[in-house]
C-alpha atoms as a PDB file:
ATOM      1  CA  UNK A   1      26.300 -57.812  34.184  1.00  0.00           C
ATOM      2  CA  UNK A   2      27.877 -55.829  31.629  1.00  0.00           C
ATOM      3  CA  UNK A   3      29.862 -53.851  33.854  1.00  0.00           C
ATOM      4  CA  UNK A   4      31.886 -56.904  35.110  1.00  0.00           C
ATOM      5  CA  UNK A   5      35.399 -57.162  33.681  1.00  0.00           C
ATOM      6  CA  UNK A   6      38.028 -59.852  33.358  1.00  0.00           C
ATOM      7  CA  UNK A   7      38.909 -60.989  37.537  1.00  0.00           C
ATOM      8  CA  UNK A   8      35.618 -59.909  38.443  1.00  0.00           C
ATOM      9  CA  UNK A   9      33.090 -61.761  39.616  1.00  0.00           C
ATOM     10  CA  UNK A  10      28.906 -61.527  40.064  1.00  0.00           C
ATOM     11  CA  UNK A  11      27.061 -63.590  42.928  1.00  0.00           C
ATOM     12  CA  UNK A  12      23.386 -64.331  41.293  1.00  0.00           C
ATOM     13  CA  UNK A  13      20.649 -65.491  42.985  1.00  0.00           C
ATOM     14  CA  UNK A  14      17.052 -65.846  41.369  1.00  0.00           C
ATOM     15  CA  UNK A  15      13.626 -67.413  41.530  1.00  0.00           C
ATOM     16  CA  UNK A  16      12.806 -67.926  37.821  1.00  0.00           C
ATOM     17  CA  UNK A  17      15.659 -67.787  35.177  1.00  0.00           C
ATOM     18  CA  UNK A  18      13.971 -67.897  31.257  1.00  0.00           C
ATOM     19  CA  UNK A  19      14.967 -64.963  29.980  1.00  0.00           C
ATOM     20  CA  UNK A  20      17.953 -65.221  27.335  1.00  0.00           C
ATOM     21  CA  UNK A  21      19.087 -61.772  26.370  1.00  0.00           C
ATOM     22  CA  UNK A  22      20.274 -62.294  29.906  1.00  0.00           C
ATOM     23  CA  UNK A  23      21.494 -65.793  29.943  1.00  0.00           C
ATOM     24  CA  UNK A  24      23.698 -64.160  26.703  1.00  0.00           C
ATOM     25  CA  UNK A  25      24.731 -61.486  29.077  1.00  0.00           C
ATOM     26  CA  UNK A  26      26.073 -64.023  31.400  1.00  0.00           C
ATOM     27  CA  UNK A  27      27.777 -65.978  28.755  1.00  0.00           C
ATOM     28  CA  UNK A  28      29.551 -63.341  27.352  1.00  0.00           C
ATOM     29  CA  UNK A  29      30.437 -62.059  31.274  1.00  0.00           C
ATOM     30  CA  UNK A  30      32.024 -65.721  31.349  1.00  0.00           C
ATOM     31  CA  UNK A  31      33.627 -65.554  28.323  1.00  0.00           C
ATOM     32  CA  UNK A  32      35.366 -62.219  28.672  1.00  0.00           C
ATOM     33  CA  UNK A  33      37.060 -63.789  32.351  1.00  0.00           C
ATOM     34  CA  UNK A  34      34.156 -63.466  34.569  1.00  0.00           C
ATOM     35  CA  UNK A  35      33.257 -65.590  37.384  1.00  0.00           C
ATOM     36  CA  UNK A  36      29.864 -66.200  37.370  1.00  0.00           C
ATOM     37  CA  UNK A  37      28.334 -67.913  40.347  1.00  0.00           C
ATOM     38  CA  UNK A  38      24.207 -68.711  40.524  1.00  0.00           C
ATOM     39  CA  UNK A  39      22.181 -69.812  43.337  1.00  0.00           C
ATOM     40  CA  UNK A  40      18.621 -71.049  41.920  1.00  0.00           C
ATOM     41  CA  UNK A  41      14.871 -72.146  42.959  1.00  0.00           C
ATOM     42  CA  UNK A  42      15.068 -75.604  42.734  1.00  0.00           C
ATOM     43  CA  UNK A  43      12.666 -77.540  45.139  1.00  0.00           C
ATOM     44  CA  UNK A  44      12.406 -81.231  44.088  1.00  0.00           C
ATOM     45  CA  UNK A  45       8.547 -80.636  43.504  1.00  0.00           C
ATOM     46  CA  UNK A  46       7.786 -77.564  41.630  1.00  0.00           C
ATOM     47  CA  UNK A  47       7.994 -77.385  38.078  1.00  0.00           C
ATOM     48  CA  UNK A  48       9.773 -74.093  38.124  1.00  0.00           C
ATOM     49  CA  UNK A  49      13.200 -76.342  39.214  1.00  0.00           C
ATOM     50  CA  UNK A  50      13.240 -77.950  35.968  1.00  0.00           C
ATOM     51  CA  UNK A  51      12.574 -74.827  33.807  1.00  0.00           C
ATOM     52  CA  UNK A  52      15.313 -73.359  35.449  1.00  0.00           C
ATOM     53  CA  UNK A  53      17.828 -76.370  35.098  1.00  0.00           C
ATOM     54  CA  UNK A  54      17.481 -76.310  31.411  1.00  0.00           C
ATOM     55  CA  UNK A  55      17.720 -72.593  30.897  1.00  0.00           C
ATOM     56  CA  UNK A  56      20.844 -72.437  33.265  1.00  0.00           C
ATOM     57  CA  UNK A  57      22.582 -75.324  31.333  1.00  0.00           C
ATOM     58  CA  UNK A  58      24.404 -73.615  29.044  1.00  0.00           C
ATOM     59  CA  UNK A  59      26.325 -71.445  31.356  1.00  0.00           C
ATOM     60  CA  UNK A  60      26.853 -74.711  33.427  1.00  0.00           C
ATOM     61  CA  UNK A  61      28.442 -75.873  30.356  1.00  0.00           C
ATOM     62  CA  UNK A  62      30.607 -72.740  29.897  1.00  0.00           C
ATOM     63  CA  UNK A  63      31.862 -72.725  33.124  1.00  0.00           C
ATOM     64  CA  UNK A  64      29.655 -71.007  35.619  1.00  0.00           C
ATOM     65  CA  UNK A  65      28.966 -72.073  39.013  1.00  0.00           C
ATOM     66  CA  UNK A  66      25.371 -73.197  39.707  1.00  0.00           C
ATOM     67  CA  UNK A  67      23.770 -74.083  43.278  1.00  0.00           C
ATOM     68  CA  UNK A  68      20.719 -75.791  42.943  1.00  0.00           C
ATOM     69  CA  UNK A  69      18.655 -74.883  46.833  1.00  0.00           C
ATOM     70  CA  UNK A  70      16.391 -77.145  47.087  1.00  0.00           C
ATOM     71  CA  UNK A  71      15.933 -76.814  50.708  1.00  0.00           C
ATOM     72  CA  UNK A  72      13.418 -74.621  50.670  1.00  0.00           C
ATOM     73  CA  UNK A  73       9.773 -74.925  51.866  1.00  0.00           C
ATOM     74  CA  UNK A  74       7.662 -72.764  49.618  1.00  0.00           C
ATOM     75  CA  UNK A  75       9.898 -70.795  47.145  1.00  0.00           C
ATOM     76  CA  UNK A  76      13.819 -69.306  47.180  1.00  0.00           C
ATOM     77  CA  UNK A  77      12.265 -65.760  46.099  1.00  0.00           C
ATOM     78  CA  UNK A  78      15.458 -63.875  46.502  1.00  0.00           C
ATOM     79  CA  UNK A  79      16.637 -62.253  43.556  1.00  0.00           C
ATOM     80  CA  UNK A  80      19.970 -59.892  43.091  1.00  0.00           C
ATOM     81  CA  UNK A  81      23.043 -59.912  41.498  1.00  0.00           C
ATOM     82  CA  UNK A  82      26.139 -58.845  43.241  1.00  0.00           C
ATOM     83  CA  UNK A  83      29.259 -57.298  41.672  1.00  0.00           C
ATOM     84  CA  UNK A  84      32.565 -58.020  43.296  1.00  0.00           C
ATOM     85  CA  UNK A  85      35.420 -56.170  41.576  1.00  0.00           C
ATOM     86  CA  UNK A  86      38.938 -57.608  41.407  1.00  0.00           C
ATOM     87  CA  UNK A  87      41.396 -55.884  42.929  1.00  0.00           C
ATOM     88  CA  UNK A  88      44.817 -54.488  41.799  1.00  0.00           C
ATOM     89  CA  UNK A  89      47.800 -56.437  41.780  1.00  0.00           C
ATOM     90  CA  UNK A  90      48.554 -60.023  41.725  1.00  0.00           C
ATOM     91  CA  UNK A  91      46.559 -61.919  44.248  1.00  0.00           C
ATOM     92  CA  UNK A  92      44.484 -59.013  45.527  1.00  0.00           C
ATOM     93  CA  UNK A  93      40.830 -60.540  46.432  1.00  0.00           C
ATOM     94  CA  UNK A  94      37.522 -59.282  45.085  1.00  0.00           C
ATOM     95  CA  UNK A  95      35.727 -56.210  46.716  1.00  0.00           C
ATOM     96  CA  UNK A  96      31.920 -55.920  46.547  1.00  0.00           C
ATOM     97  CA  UNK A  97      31.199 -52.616  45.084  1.00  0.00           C
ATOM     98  CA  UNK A  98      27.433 -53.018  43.713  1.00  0.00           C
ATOM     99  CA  UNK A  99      24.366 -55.234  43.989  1.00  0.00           C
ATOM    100  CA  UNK A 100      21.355 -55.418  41.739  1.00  0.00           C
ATOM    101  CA  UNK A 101      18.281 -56.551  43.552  1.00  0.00           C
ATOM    102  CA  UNK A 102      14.330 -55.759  43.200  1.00  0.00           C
ATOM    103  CA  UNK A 103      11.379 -57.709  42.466  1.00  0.00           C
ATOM    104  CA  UNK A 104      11.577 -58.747  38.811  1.00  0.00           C
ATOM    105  CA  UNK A 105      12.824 -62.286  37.993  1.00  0.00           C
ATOM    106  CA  UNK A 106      14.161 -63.244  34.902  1.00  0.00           C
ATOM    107  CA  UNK A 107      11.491 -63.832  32.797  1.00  0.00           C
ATOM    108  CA  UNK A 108       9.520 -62.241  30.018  1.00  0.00           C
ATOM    109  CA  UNK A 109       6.222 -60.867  32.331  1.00  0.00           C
ATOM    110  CA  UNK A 110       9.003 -60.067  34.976  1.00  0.00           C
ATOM    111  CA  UNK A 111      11.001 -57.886  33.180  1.00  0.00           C
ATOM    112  CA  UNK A 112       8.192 -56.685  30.521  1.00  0.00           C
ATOM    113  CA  UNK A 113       4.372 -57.106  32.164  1.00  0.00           C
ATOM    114  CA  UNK A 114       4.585 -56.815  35.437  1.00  0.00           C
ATOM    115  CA  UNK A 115       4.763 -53.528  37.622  1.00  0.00           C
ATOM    116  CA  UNK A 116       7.737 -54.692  38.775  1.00  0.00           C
ATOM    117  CA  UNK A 117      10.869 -52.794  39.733  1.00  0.00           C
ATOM    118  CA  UNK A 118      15.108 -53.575  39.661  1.00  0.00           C
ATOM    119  CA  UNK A 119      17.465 -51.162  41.986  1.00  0.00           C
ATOM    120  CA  UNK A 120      21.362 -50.980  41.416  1.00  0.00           C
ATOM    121  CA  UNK A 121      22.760 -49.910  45.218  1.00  0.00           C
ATOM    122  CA  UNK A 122      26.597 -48.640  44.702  1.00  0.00           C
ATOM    123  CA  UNK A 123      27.450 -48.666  48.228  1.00  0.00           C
ATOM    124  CA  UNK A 124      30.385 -51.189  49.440  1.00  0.00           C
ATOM    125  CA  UNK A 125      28.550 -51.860  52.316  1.00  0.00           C
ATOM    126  CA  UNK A 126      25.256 -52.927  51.220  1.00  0.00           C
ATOM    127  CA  UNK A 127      27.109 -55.147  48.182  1.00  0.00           C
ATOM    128  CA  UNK A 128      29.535 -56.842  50.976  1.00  0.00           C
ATOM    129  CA  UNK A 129      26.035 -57.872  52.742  1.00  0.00           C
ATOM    130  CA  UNK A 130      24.565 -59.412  49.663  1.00  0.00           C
ATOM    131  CA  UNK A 131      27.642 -61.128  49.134  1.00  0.00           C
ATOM    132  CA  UNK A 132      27.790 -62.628  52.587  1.00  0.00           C
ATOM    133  CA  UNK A 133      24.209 -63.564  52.251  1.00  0.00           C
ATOM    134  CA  UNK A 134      24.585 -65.546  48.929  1.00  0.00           C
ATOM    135  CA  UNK A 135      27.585 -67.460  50.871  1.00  0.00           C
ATOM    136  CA  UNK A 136      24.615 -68.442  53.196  1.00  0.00           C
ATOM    137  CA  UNK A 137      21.615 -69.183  50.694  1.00  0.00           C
ATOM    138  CA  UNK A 138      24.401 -71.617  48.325  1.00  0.00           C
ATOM    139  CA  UNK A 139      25.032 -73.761  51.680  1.00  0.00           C
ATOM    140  CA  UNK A 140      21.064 -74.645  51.019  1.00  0.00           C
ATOM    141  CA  UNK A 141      20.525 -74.268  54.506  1.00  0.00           C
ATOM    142  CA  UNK A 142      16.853 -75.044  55.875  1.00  0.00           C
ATOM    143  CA  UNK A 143      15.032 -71.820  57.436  1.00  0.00           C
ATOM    144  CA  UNK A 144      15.341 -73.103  60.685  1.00  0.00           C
ATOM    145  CA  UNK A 145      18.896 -73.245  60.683  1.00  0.00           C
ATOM    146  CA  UNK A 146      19.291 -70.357  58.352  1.00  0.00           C
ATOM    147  CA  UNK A 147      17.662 -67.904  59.977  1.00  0.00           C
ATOM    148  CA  UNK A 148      20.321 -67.194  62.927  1.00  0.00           C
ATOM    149  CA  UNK A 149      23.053 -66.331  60.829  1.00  0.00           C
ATOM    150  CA  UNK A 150      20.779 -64.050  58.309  1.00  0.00           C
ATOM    151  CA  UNK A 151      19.405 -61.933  61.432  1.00  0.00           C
ATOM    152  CA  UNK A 152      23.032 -61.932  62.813  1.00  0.00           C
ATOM    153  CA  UNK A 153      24.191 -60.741  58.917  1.00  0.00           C
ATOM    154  CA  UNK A 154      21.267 -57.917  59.121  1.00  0.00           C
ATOM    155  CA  UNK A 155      22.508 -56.751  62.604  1.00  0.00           C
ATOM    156  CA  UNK A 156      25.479 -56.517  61.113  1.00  0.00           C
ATOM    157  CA  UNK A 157      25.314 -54.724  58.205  1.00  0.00           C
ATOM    158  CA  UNK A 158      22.758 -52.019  59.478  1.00  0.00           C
ATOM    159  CA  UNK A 159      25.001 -50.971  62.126  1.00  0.00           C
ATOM    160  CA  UNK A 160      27.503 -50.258  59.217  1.00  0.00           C
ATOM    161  CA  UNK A 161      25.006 -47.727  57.093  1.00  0.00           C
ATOM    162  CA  UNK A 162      24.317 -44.369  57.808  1.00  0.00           C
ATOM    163  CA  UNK A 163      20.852 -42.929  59.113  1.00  0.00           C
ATOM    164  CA  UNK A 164      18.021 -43.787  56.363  1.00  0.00           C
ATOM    165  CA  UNK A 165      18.548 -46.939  54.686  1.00  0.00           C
ATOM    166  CA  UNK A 166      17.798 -50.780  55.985  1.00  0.00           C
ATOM    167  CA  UNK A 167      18.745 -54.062  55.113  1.00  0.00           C
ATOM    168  CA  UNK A 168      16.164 -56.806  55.139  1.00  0.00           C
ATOM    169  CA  UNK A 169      17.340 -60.607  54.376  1.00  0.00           C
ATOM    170  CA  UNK A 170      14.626 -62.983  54.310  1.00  0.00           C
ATOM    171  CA  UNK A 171      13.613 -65.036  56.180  1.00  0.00           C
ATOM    172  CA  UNK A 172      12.961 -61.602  58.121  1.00  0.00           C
ATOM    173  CA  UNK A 173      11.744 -61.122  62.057  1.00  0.00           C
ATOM    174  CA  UNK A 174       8.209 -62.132  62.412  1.00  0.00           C
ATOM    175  CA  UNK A 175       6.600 -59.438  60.497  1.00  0.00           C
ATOM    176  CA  UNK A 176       9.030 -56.456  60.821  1.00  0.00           C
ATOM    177  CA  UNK A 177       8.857 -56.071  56.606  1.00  0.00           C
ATOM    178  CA  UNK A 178       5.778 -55.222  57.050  1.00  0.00           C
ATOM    179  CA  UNK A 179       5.304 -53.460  59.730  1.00  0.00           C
ATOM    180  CA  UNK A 180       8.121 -50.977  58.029  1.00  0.00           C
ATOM    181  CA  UNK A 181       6.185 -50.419  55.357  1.00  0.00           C
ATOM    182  CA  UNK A 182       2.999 -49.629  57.685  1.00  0.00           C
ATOM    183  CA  UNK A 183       5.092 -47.066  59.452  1.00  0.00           C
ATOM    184  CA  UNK A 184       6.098 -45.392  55.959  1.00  0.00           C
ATOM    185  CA  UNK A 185       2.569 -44.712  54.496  1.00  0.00           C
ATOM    186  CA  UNK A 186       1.266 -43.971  58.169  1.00  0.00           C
ATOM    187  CA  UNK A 187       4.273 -41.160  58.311  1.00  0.00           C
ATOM    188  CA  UNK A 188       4.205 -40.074  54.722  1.00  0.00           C
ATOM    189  CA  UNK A 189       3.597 -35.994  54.618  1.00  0.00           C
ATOM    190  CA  UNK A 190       3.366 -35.414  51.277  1.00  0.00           C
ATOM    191  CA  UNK A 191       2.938 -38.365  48.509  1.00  0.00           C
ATOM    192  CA  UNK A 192       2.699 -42.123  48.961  1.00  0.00           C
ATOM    193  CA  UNK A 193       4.106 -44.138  45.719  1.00  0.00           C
ATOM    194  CA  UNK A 194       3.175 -48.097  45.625  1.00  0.00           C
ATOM    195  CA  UNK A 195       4.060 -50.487  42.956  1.00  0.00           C
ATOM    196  CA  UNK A 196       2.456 -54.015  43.288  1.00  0.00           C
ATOM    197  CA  UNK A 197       2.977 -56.482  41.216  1.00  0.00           C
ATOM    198  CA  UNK A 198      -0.157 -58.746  42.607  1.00  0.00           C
ATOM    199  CA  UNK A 199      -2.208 -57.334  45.583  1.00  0.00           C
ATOM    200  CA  UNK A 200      -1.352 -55.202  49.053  1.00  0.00           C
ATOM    201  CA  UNK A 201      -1.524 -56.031  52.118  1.00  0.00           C
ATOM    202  CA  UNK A 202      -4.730 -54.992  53.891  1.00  0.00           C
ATOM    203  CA  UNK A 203      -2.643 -53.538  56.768  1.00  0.00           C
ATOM    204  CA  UNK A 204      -0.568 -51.225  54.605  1.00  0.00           C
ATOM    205  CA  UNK A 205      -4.395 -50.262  52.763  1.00  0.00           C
ATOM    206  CA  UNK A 206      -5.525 -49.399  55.710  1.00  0.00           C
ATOM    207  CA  UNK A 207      -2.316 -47.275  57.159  1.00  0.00           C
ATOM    208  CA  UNK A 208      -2.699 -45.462  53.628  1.00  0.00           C
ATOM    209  CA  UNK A 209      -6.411 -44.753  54.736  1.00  0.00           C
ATOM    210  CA  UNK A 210      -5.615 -43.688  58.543  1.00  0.00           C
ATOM    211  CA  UNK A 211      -2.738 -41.220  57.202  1.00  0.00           C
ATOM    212  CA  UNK A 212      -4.206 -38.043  58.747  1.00  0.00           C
ATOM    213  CA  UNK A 213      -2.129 -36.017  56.308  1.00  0.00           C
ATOM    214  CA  UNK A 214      -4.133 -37.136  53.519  1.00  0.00           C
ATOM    215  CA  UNK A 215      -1.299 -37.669  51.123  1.00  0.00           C
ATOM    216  CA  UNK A 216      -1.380 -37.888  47.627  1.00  0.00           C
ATOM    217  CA  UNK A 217      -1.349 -41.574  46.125  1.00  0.00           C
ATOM    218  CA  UNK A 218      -0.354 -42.958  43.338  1.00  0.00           C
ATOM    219  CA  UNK A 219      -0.411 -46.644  42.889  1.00  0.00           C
ATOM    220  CA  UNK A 220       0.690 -49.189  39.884  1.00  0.00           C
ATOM    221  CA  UNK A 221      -1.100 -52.898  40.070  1.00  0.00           C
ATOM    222  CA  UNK A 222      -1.211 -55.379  37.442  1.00  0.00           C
ATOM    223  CA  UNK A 223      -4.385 -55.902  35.231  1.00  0.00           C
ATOM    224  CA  UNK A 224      -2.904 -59.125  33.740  1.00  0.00           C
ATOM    225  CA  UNK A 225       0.744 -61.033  34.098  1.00  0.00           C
END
């Protein structure tokens, strides 16, 4: 957030916003020239919509833009931030340079109790796929009719990385997140690290178990949130 300059502009989208050492971060992003856009939870019946309305207010009020997606049939879980930096000269468009993304919301236990964990990706590519994917989560599509486009935007944007790192969007293929993550810890040859915030899957327990190599592990859960 601080990195953001005058022209710039950051694409946010997040679960639960309560934390306000970063609301301040994104009112001083607007007031230094910043365009600040925010796609939030907000399903009609969960009380998280309302907790978020009132914390967001204020940069409402200062001039961000705020999406409310309330199409959604459980929770919008997504959280990242995506830096697009203006470019020189007059009218030159924003580029995506960065994204922030992970699995801490912005909230006290988030950022502070939980094993949680925030990654900053500097790669153009990944950032320009973030940023295409917030264009389709603030048109509050349903899953139904958002899940097309999003497996059409991963397509994309894998066959523009090199050999090693994925993309996953949700709503993801069937069950191809996890099954990933099986095929790590069943082909790890040395050390398998884990951070969970709440509980793992039995599947990946199990793959951890069947791992012939008998890697080391070393695992962070929560005790209490």
């Amino acid at each position: 957030i601080g990195a953001a300059a005058a022209g710039d502009e950051l694409r946010v989208c997040i679960y639960e916003f309560e934390d306000e050492e970063i609301r301040a971060a994104f009112l001083a992003a607007v007031g230094r020239g910043v365009t600040v856009r925010i796609v939030y939870h907000a399903r009609p019946d969960d009380a998280q919509a309302g907790v978020n309305a009132t914390n967001l207010a204020p940069l409402g009020a200062a001039g961000a833009e705020l999406t409310a997606r309330t199409a959604v049939e459980k929770i919008s879980h997504n959280k990242f931030i995506v830096h697009l930096v203006h470019g020189a000269g007059a009218g030159a468009s924003t580029v995506a340079k960065r994204v922030w993304t992970g699995s801490t919301n912005f909230t006290r236990a988030g950022l502070y109790l939980q094993t949680n964990l925030g990654l900053v990706w500097e790669s153009d590519a990944v950032a320009a796929g973030f940023a295409a994917y917030w264009e389709i989560l603030r048109g509050n599509p349903a899953k139904a009719v958002a899940k097309p486009p999003i497996q059409a935007l991963v397509t994309q944007v894998r066959g523009t990385l090199p050999h090693g790192p994925q993309v996953y969007f949700s709503p993801v293929a069937g069950k191809e997140l996890l099954d990933t993550a099986i095929d790590l810890v069943s082909h790890a040859g040395e050390l398998v690290v884990i951070s969970s915030p709440f509980r793992l899957d039995v599947k990946v327990r199990n793959a951890i178990d069947g791992n012939d190599t008998d890697p080391v592990q070393d695992g962070l859960a929560n005790a209490t949130s």
